[in-house]
ModelCIF file with pLDDT and N, C-alpha, C, O atoms, coordinates in Angstrom:
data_MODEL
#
_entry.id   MODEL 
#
_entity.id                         1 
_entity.type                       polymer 
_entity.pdbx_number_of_molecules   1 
#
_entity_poly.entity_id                      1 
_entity_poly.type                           'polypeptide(L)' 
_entity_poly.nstd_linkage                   no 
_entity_poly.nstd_monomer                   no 
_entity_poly.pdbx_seq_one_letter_code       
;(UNK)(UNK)(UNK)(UNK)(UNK)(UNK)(UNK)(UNK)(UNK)(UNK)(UNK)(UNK)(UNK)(UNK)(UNK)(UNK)
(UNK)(UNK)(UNK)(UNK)(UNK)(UNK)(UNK)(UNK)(UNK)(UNK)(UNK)(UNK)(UNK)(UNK)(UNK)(UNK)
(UNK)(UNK)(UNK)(UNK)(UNK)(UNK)(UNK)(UNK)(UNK)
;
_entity_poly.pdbx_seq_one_letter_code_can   XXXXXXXXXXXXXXXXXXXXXXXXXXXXXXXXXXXXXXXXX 
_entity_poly.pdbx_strand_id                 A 
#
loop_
_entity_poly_seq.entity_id 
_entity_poly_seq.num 
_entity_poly_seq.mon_id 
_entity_poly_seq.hetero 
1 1  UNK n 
1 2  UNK n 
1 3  UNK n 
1 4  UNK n 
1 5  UNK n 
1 6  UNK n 
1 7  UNK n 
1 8  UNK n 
1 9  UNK n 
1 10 UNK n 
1 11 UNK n 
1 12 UNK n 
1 13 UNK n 
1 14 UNK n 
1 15 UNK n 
1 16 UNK n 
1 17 UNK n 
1 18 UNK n 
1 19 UNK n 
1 20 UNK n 
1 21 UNK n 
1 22 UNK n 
1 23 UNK n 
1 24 UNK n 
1 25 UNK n 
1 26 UNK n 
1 27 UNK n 
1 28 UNK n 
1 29 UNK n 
1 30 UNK n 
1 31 UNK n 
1 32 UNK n 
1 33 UNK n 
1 34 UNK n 
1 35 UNK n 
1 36 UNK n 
1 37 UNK n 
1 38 UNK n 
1 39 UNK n 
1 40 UNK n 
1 41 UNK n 
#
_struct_asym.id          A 
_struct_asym.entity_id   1 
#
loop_
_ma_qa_metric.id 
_ma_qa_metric.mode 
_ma_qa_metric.name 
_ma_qa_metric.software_group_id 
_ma_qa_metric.type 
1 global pLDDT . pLDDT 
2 local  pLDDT . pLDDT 
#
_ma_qa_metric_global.metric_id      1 
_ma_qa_metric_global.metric_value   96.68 
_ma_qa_metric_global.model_id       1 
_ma_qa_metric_global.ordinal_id     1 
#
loop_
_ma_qa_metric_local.label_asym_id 
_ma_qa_metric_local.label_comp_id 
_ma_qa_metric_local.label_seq_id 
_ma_qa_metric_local.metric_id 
_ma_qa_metric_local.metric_value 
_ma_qa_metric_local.model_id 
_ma_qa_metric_local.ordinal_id 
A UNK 1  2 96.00 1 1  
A UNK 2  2 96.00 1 2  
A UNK 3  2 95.00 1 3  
A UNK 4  2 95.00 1 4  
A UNK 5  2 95.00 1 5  
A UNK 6  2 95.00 1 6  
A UNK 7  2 95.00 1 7  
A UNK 8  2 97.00 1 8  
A UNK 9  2 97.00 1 9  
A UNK 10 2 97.00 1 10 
A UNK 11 2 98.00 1 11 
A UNK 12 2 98.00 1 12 
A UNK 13 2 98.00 1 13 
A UNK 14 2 98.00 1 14 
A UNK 15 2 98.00 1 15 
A UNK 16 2 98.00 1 16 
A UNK 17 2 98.00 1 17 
A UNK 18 2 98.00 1 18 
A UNK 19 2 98.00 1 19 
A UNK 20 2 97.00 1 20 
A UNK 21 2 97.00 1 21 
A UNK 22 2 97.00 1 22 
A UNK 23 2 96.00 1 23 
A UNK 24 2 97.00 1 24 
A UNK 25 2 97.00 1 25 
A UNK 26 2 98.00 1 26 
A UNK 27 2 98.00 1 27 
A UNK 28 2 98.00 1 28 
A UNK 29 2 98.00 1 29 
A UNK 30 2 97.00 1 30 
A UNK 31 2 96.00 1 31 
A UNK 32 2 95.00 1 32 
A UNK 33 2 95.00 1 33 
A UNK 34 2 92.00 1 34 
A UNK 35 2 93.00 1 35 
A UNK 36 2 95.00 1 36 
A UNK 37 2 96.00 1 37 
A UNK 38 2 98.00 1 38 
A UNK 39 2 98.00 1 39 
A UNK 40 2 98.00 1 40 
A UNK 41 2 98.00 1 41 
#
loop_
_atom_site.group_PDB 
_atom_site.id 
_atom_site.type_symbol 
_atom_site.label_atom_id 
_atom_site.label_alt_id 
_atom_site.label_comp_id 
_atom_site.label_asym_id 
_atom_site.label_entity_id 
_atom_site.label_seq_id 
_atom_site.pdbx_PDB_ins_code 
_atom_site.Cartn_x 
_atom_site.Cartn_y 
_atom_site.Cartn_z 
_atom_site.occupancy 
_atom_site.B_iso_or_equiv 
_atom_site.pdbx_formal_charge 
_atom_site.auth_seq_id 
_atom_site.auth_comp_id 
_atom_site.auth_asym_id 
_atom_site.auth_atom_id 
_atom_site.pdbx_PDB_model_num 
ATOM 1   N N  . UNK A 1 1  ? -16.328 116.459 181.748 1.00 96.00 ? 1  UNK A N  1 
ATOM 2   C CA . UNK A 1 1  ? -16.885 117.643 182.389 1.00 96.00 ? 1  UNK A CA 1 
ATOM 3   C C  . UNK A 1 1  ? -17.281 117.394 183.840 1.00 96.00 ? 1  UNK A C  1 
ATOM 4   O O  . UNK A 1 1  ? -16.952 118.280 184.629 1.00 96.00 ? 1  UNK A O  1 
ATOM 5   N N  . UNK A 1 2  ? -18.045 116.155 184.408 1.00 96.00 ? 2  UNK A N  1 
ATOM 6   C CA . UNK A 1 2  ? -18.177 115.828 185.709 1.00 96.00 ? 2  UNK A CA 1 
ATOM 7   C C  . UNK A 1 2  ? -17.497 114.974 186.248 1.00 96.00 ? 2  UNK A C  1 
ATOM 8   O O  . UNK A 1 2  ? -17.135 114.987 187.424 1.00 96.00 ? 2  UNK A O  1 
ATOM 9   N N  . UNK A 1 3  ? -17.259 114.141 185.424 1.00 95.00 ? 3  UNK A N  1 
ATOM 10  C CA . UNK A 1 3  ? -16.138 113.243 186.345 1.00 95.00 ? 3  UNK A CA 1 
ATOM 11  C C  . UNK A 1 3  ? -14.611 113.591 186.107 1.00 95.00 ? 3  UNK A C  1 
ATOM 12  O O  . UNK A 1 3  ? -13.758 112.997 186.765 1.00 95.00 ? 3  UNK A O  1 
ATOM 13  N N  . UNK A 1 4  ? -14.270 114.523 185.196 1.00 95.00 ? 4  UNK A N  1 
ATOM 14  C CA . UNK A 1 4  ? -13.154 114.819 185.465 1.00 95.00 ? 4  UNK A CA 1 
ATOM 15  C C  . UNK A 1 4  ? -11.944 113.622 184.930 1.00 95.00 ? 4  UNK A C  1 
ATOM 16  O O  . UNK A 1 4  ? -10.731 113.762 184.773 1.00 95.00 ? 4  UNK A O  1 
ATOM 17  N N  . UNK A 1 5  ? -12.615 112.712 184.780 1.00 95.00 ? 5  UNK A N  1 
ATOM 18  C CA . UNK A 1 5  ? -11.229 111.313 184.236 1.00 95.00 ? 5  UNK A CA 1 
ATOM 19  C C  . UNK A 1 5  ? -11.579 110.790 183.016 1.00 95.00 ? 5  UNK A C  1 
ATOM 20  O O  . UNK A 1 5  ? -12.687 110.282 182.842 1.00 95.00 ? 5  UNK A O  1 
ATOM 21  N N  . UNK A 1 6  ? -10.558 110.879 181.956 1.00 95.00 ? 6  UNK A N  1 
ATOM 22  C CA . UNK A 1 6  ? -11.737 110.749 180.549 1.00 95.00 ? 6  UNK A CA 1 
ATOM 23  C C  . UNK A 1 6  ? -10.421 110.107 179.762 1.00 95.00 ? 6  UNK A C  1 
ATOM 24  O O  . UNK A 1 6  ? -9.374  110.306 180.379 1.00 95.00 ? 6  UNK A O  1 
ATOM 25  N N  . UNK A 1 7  ? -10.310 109.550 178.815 1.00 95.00 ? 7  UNK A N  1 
ATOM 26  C CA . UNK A 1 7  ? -8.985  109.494 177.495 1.00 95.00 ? 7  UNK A CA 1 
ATOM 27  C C  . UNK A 1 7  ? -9.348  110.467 176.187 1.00 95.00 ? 7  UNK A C  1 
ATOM 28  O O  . UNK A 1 7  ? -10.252 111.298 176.277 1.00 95.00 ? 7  UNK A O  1 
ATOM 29  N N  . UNK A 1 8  ? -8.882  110.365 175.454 1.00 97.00 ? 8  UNK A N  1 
ATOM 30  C CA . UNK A 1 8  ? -9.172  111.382 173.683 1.00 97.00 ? 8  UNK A CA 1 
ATOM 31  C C  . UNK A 1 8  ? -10.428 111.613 173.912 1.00 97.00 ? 8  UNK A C  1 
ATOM 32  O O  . UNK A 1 8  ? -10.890 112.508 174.620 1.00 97.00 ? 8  UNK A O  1 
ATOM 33  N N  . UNK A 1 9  ? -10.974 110.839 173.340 1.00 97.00 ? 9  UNK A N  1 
ATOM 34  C CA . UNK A 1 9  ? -12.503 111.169 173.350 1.00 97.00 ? 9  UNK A CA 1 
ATOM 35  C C  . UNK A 1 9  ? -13.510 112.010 173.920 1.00 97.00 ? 9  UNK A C  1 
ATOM 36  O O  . UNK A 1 9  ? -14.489 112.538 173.392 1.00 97.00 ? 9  UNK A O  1 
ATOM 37  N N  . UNK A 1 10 ? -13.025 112.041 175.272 1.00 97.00 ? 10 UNK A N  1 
ATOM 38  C CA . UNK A 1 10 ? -13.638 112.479 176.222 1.00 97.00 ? 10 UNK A CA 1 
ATOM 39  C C  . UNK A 1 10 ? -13.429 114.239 176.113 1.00 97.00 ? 10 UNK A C  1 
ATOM 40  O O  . UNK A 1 10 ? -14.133 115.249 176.153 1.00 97.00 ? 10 UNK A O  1 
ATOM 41  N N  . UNK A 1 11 ? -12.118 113.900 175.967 1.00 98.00 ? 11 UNK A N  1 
ATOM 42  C CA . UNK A 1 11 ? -11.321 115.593 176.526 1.00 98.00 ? 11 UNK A CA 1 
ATOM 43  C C  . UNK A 1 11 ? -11.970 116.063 174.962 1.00 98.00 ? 11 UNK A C  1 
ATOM 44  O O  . UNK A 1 11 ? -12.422 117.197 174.802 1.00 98.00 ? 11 UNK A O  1 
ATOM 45  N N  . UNK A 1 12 ? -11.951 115.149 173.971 1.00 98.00 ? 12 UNK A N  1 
ATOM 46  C CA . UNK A 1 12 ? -12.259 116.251 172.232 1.00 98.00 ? 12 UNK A CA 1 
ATOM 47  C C  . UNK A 1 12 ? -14.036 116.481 172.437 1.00 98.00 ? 12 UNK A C  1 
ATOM 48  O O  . UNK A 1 12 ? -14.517 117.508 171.960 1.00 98.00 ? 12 UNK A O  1 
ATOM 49  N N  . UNK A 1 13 ? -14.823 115.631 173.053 1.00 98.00 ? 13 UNK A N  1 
ATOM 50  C CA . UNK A 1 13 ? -16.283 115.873 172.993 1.00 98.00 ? 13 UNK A CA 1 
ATOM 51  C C  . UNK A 1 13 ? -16.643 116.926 173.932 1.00 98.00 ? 13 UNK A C  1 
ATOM 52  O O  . UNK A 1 13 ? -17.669 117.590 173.788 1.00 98.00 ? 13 UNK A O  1 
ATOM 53  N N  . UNK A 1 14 ? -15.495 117.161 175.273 1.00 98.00 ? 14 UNK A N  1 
ATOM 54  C CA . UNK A 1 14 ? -16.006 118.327 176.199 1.00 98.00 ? 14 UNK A CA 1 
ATOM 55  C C  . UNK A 1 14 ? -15.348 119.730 175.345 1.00 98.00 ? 14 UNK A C  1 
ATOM 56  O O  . UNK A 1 14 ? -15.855 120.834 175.542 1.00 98.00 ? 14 UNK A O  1 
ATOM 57  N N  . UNK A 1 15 ? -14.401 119.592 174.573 1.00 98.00 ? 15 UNK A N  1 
ATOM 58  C CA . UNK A 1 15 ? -13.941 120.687 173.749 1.00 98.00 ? 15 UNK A CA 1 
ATOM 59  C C  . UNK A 1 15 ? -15.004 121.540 172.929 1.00 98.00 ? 15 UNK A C  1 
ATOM 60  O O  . UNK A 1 15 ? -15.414 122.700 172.959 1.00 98.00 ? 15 UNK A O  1 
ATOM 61  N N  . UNK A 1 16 ? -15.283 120.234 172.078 1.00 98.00 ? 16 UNK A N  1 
ATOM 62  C CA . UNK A 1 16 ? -16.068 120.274 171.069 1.00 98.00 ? 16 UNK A CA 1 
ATOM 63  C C  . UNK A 1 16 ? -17.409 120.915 171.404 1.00 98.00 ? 16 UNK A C  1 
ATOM 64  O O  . UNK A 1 16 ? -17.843 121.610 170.485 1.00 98.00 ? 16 UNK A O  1 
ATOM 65  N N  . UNK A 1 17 ? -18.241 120.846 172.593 1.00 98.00 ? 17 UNK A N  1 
ATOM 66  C CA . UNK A 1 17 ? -19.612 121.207 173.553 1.00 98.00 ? 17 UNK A CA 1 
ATOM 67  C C  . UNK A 1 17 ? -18.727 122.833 173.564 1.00 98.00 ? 17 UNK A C  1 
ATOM 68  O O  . UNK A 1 17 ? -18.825 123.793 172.800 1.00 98.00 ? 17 UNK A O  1 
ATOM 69  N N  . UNK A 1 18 ? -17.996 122.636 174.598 1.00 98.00 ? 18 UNK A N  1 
ATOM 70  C CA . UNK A 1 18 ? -18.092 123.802 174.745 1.00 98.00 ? 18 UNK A CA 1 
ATOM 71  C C  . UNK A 1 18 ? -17.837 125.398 173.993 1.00 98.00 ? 18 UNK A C  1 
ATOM 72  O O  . UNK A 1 18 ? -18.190 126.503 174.405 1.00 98.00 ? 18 UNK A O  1 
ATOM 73  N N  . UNK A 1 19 ? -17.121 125.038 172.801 1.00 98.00 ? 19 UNK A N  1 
ATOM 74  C CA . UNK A 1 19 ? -16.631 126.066 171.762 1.00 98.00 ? 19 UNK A CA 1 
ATOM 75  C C  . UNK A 1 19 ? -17.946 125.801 170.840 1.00 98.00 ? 19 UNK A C  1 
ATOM 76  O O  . UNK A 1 19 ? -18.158 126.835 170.207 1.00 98.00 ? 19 UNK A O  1 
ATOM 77  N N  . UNK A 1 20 ? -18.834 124.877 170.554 1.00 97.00 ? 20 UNK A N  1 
ATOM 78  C CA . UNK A 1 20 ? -20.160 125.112 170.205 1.00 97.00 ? 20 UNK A CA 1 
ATOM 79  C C  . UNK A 1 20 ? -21.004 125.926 171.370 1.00 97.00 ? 20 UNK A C  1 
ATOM 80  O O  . UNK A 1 20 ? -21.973 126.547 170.932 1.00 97.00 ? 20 UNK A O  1 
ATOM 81  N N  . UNK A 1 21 ? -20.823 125.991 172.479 1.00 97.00 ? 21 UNK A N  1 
ATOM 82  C CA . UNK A 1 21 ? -21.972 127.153 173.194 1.00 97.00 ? 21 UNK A CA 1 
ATOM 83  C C  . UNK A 1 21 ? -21.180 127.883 172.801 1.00 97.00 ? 21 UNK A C  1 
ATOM 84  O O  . UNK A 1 21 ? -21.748 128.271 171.780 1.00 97.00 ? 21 UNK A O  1 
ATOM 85  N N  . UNK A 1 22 ? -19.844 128.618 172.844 1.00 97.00 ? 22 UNK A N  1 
ATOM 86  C CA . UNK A 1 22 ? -19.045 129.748 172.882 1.00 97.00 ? 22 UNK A CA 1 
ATOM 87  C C  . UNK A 1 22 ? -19.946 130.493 171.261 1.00 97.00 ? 22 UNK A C  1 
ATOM 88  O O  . UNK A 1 22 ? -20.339 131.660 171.267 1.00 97.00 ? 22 UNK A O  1 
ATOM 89  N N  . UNK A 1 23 ? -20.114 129.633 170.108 1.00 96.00 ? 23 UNK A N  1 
ATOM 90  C CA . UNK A 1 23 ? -20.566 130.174 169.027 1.00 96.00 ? 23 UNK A CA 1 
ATOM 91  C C  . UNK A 1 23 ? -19.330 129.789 167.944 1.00 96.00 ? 23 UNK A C  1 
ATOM 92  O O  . UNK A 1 23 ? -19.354 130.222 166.792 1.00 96.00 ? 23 UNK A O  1 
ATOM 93  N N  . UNK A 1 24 ? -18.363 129.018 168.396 1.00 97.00 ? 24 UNK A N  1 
ATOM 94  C CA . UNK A 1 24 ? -17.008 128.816 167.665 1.00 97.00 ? 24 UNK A CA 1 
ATOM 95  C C  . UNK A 1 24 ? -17.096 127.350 167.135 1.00 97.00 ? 24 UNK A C  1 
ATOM 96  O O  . UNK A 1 24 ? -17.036 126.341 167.838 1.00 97.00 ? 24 UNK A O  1 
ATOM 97  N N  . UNK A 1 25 ? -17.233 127.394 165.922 1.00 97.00 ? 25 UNK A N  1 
ATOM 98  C CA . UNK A 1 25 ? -17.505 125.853 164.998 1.00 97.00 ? 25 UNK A CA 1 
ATOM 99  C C  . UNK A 1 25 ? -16.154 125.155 165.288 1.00 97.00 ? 25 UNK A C  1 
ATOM 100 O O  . UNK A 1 25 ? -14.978 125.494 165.162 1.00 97.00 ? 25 UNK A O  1 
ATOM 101 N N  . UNK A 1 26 ? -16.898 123.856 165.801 1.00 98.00 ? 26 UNK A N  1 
ATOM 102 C CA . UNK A 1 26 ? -15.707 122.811 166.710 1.00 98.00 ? 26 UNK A CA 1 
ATOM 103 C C  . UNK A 1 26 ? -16.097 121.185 166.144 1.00 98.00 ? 26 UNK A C  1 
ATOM 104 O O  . UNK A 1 26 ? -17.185 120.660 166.382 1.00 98.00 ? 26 UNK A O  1 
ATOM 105 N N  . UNK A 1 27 ? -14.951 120.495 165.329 1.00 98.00 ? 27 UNK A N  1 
ATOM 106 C CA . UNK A 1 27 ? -15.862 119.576 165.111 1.00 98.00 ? 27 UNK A CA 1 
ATOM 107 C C  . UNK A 1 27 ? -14.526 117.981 165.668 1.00 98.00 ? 27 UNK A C  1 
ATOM 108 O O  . UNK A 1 27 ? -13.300 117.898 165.596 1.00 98.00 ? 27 UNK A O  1 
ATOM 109 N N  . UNK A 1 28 ? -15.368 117.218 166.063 1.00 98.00 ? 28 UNK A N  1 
ATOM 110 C CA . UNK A 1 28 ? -15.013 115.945 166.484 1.00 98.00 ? 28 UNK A CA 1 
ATOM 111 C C  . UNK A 1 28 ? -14.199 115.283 165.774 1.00 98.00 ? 28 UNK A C  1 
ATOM 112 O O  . UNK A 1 28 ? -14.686 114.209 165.420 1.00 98.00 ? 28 UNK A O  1 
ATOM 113 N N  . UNK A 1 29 ? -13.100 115.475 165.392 1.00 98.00 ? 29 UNK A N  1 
ATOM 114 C CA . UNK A 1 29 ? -11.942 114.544 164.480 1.00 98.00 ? 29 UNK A CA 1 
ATOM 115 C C  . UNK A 1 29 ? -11.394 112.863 164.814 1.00 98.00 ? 29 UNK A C  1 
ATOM 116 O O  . UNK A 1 29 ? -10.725 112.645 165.823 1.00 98.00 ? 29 UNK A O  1 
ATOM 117 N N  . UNK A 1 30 ? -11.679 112.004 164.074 1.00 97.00 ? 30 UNK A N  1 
ATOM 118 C CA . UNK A 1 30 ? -11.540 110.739 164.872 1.00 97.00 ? 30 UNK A CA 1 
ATOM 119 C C  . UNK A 1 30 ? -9.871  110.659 163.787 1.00 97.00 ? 30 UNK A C  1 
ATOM 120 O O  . UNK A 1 30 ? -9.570  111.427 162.873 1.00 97.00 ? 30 UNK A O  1 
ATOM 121 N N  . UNK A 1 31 ? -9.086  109.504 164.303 1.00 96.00 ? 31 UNK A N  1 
ATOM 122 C CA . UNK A 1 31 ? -8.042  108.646 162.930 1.00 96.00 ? 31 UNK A CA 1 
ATOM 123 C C  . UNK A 1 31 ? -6.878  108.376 164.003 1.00 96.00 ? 31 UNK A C  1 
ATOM 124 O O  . UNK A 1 31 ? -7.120  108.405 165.210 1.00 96.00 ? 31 UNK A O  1 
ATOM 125 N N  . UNK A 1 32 ? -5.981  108.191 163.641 1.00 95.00 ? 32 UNK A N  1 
ATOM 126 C CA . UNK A 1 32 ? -4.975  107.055 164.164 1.00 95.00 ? 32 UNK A CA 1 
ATOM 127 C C  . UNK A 1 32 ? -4.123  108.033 164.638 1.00 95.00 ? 32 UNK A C  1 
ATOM 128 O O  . UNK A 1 32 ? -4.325  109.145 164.148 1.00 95.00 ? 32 UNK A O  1 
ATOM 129 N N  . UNK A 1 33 ? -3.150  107.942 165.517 1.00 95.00 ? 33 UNK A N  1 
ATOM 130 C CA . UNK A 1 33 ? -1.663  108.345 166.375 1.00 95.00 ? 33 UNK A CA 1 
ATOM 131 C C  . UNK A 1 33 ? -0.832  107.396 167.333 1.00 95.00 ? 33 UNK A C  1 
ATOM 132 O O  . UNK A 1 33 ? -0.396  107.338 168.482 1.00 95.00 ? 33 UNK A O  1 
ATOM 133 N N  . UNK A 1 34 ? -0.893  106.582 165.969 1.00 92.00 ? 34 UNK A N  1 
ATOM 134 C CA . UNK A 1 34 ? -0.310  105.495 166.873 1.00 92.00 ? 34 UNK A CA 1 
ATOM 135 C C  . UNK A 1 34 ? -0.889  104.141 167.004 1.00 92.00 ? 34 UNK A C  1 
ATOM 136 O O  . UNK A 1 34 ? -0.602  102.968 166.767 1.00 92.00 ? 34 UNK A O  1 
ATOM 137 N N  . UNK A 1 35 ? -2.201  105.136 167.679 1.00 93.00 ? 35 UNK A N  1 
ATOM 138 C CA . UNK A 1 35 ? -3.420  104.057 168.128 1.00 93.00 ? 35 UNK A CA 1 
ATOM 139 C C  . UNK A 1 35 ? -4.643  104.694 167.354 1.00 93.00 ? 35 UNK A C  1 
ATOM 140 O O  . UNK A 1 35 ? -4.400  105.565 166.519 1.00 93.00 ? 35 UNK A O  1 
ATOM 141 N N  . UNK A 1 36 ? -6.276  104.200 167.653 1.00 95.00 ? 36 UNK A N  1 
ATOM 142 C CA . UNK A 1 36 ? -7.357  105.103 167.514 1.00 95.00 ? 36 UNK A CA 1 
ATOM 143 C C  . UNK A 1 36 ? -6.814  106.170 168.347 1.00 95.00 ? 36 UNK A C  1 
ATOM 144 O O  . UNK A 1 36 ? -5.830  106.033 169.074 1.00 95.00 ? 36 UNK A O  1 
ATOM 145 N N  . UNK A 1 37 ? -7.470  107.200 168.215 1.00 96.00 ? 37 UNK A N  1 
ATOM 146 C CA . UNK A 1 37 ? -7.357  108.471 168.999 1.00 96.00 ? 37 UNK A CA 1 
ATOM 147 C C  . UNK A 1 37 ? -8.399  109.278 168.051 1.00 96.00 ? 37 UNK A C  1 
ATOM 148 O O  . UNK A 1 37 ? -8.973  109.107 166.976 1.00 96.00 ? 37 UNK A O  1 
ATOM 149 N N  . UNK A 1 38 ? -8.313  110.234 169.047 1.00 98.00 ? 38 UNK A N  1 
ATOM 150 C CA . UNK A 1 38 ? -9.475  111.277 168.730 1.00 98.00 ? 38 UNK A CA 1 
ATOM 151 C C  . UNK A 1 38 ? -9.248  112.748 169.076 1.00 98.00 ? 38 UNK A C  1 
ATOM 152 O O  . UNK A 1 38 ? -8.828  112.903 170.223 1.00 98.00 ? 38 UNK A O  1 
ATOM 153 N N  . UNK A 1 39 ? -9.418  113.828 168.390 1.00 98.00 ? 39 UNK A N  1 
ATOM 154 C CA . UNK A 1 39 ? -9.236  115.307 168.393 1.00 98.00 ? 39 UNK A CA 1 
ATOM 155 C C  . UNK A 1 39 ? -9.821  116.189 167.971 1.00 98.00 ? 39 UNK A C  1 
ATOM 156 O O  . UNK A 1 39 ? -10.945 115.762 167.707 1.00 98.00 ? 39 UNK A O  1 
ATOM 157 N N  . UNK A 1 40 ? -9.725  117.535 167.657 1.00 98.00 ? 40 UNK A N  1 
ATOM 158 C CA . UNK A 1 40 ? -10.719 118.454 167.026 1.00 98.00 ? 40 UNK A CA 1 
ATOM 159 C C  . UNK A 1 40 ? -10.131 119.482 166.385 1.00 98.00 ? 40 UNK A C  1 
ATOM 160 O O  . UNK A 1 40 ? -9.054  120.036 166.605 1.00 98.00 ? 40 UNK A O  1 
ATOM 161 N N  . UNK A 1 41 ? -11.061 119.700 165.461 1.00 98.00 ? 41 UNK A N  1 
ATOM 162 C CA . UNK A 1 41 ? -10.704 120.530 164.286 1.00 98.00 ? 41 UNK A CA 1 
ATOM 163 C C  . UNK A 1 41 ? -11.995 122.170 164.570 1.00 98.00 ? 41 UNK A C  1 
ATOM 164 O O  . UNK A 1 41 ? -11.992 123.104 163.768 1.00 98.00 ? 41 UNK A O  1 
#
């Protein structure tokens, strides 16, 4: 969100914030693609 330079994690936790203010249930998905990685459900 402020620095703008992030990997998975980053981009699924600013997702995740912001569709929780929106009022839209957003939740933090962790598991493998390859590698660790991270996404949202």
């Amino acid at each position: 969100m402020v620095n703008g330079r992030t990997v998975c994690a980053g981009y699924a936790r600013a997702f995740q914030y912001l569709l929780q203010q929106l009022g839209i249930p957003c939740y933090y998905c962790t598991g493998y693609a390859g590698e660790n990685h991270a996404w949202n459900i």
